[in-house]
N, C-alpha and C. Protein backbone atom coordinates (compact mmCIF):
# COMPACT_ATOMS: atom_id res chain seq x y z
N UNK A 1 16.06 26.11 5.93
CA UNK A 1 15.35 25.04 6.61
C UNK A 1 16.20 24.48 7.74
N UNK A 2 16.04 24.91 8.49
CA UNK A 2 16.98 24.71 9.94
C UNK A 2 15.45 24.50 11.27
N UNK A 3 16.25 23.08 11.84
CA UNK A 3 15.19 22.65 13.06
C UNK A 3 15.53 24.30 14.19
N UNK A 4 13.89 24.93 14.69
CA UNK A 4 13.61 26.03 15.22
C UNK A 4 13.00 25.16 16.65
N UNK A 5 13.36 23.98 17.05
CA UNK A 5 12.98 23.71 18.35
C UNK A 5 11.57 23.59 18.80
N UNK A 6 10.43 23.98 18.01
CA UNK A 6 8.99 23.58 17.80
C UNK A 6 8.87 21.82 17.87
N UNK A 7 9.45 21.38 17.05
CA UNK A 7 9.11 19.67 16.70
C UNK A 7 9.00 19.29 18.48
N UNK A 8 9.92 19.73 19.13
CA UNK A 8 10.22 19.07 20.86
C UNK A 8 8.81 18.70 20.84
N UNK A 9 7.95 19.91 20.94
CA UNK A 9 6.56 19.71 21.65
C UNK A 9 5.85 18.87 21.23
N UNK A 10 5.80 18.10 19.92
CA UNK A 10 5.07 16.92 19.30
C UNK A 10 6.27 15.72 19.31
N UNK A 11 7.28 15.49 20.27
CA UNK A 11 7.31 14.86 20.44
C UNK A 11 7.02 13.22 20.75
N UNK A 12 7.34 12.11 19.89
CA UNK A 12 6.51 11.06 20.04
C UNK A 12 7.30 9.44 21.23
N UNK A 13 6.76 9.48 22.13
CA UNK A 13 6.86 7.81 22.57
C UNK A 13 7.49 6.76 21.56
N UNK A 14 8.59 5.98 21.86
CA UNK A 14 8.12 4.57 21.31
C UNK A 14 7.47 3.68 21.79
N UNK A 15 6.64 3.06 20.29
CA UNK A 15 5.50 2.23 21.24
C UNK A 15 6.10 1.02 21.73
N UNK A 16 5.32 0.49 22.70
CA UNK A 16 5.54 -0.70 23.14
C UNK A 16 5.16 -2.21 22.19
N UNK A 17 5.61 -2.86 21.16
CA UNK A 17 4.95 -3.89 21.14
C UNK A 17 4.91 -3.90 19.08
N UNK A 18 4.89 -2.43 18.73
CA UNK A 18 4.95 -2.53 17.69
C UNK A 18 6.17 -1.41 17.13
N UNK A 19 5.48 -0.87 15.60
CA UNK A 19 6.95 -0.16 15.08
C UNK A 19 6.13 1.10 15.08
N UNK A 20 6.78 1.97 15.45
CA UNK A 20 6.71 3.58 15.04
C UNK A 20 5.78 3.90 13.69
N UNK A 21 6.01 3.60 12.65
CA UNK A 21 5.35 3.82 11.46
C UNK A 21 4.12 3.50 11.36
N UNK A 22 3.77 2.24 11.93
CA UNK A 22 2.42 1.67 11.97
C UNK A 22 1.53 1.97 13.10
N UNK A 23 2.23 2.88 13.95
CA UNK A 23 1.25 3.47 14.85
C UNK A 23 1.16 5.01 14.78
N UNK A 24 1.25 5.85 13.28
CA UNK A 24 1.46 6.78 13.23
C UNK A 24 2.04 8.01 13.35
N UNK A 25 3.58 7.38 14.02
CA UNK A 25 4.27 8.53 14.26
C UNK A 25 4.89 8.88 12.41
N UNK A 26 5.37 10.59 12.57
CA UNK A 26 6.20 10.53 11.11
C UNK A 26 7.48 11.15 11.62
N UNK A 27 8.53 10.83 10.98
CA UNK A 27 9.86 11.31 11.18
C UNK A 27 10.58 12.09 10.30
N UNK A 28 11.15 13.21 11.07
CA UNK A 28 11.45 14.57 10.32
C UNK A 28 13.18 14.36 9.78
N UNK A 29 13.74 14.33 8.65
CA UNK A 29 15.17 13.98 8.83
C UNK A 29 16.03 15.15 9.24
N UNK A 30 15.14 16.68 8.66
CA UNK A 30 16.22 17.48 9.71
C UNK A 30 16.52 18.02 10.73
N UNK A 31 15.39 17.72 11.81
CA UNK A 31 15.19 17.75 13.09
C UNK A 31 15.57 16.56 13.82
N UNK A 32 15.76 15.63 12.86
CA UNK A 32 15.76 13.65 13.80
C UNK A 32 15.12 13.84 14.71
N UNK A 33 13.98 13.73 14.55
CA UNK A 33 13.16 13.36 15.24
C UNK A 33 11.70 12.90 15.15
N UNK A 34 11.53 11.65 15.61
CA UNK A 34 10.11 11.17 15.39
C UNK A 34 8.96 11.87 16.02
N UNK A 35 7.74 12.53 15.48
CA UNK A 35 7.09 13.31 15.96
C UNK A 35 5.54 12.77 15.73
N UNK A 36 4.34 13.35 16.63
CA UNK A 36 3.08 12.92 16.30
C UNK A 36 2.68 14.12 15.37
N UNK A 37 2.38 14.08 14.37
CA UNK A 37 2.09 15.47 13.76
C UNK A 37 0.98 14.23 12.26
N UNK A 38 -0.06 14.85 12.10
CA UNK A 38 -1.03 14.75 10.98
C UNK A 38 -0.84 15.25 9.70
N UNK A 39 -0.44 16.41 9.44
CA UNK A 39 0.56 16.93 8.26
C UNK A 39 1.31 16.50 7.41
N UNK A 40 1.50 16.96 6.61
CA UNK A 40 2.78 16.32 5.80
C UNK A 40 4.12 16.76 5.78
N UNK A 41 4.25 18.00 6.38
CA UNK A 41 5.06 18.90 6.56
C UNK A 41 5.36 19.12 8.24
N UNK A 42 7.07 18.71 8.00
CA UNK A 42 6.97 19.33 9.64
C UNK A 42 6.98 20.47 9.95
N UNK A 43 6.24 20.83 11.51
CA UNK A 43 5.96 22.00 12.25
C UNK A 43 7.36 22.76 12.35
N UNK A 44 8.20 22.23 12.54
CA UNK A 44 9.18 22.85 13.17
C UNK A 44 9.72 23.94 11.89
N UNK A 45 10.58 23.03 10.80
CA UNK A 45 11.19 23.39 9.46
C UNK A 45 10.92 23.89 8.31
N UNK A 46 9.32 22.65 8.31
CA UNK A 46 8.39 22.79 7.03
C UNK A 46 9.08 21.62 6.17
N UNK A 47 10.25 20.54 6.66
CA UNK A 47 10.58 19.61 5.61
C UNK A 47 9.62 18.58 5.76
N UNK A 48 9.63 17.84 4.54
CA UNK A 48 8.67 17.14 4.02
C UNK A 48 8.61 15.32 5.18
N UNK A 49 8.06 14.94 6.08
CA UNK A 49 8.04 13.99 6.72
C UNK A 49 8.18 12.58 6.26
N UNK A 50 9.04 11.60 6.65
CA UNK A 50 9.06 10.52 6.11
C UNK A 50 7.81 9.50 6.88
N UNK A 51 7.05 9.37 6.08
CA UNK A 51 5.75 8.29 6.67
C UNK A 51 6.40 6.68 6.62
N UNK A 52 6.73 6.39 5.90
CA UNK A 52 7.24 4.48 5.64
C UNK A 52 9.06 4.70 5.58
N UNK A 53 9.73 3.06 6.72
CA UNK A 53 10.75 3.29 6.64
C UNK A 53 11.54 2.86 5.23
N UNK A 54 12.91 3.48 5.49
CA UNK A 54 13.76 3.02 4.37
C UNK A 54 14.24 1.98 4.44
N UNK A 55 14.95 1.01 5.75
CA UNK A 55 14.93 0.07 5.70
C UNK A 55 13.94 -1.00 4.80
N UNK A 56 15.05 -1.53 3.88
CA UNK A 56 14.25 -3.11 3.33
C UNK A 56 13.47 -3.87 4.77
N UNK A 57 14.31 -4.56 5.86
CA UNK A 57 13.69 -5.13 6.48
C UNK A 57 12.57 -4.81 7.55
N UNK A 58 12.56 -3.30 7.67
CA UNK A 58 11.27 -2.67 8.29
C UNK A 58 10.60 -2.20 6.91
N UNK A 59 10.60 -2.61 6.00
CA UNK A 59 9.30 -1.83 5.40
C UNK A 59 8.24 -3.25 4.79
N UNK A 60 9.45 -4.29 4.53
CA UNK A 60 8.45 -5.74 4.76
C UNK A 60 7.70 -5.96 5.97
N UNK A 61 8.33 -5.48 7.27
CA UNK A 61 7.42 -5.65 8.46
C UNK A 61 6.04 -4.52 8.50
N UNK A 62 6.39 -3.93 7.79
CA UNK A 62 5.53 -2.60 7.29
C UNK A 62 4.11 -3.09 6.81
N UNK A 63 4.20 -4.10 5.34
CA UNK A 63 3.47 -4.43 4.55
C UNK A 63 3.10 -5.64 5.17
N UNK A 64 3.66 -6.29 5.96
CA UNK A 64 3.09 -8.06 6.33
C UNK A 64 2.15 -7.39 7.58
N UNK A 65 2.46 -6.21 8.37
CA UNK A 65 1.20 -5.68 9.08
C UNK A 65 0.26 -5.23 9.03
N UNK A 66 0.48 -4.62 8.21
CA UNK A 66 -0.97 -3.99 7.09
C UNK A 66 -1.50 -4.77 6.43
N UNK A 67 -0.89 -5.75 5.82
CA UNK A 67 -2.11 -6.78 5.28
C UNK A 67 -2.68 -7.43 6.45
N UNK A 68 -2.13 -7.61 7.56
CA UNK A 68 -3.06 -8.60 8.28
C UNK A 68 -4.23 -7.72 9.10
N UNK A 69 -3.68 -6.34 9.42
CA UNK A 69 -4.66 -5.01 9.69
C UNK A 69 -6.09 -5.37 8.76
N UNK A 70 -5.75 -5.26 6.94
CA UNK A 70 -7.01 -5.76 6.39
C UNK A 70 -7.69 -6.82 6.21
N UNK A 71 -6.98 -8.23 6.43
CA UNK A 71 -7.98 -9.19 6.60
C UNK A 71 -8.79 -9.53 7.77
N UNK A 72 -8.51 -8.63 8.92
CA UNK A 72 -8.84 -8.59 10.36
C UNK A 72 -10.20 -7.53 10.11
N UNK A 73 -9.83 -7.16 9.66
CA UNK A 73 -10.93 -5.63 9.24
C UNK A 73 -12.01 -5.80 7.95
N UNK A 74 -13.04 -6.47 8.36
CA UNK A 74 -13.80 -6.32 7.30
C UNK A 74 -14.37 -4.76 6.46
N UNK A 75 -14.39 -5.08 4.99
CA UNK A 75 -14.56 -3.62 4.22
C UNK A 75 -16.32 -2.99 4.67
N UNK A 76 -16.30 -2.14 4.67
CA UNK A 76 -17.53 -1.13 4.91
C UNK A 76 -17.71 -0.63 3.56
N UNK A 77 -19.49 -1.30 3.23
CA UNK A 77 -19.70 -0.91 2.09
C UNK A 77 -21.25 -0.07 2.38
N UNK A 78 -21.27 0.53 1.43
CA UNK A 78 -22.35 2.11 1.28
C UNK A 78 -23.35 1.55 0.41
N UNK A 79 -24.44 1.98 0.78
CA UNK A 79 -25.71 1.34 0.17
C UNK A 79 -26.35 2.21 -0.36
């Protein structure tokens, strides 16, 4: 499992204004690099992507955004 230089091309931006995690990027630890990829698996290696950070104090900023994501967002219910 060695980075093969693929990840470059899904390369991701940091966003402006918020955190990486909450705008969907996932980050590969043996490529380091934050990438846009839908998968669970990175393109490049095939190692397994970290979605939520390890940081304690980014992963509270994690959860205090997402809850306010759902009280902003009313639920859609099926009839």
């Amino acid at each position: 499992m060695t980075c093969k230089g693929i990840c470059i091309r899904h390369r991701a931006q940091k966003p402006v204004g918020s955190g990486r995690y909450v705008s969907g990027q996932r980050r590969c630890q043996i490529c380091e690099i934050f990438i846009r990829w839908e998968g669970l698996w990175c393109p490049c290696c095939g190692y397994r992507l970290r979605t939520k950070p390890r940081n304690l104090k980014y992963k509270a900023k994690l959860r205090a955004r997402s809850k306010r994501l759902e009280i902003t967002q009313p639920a859609i219910t099926v009839r």
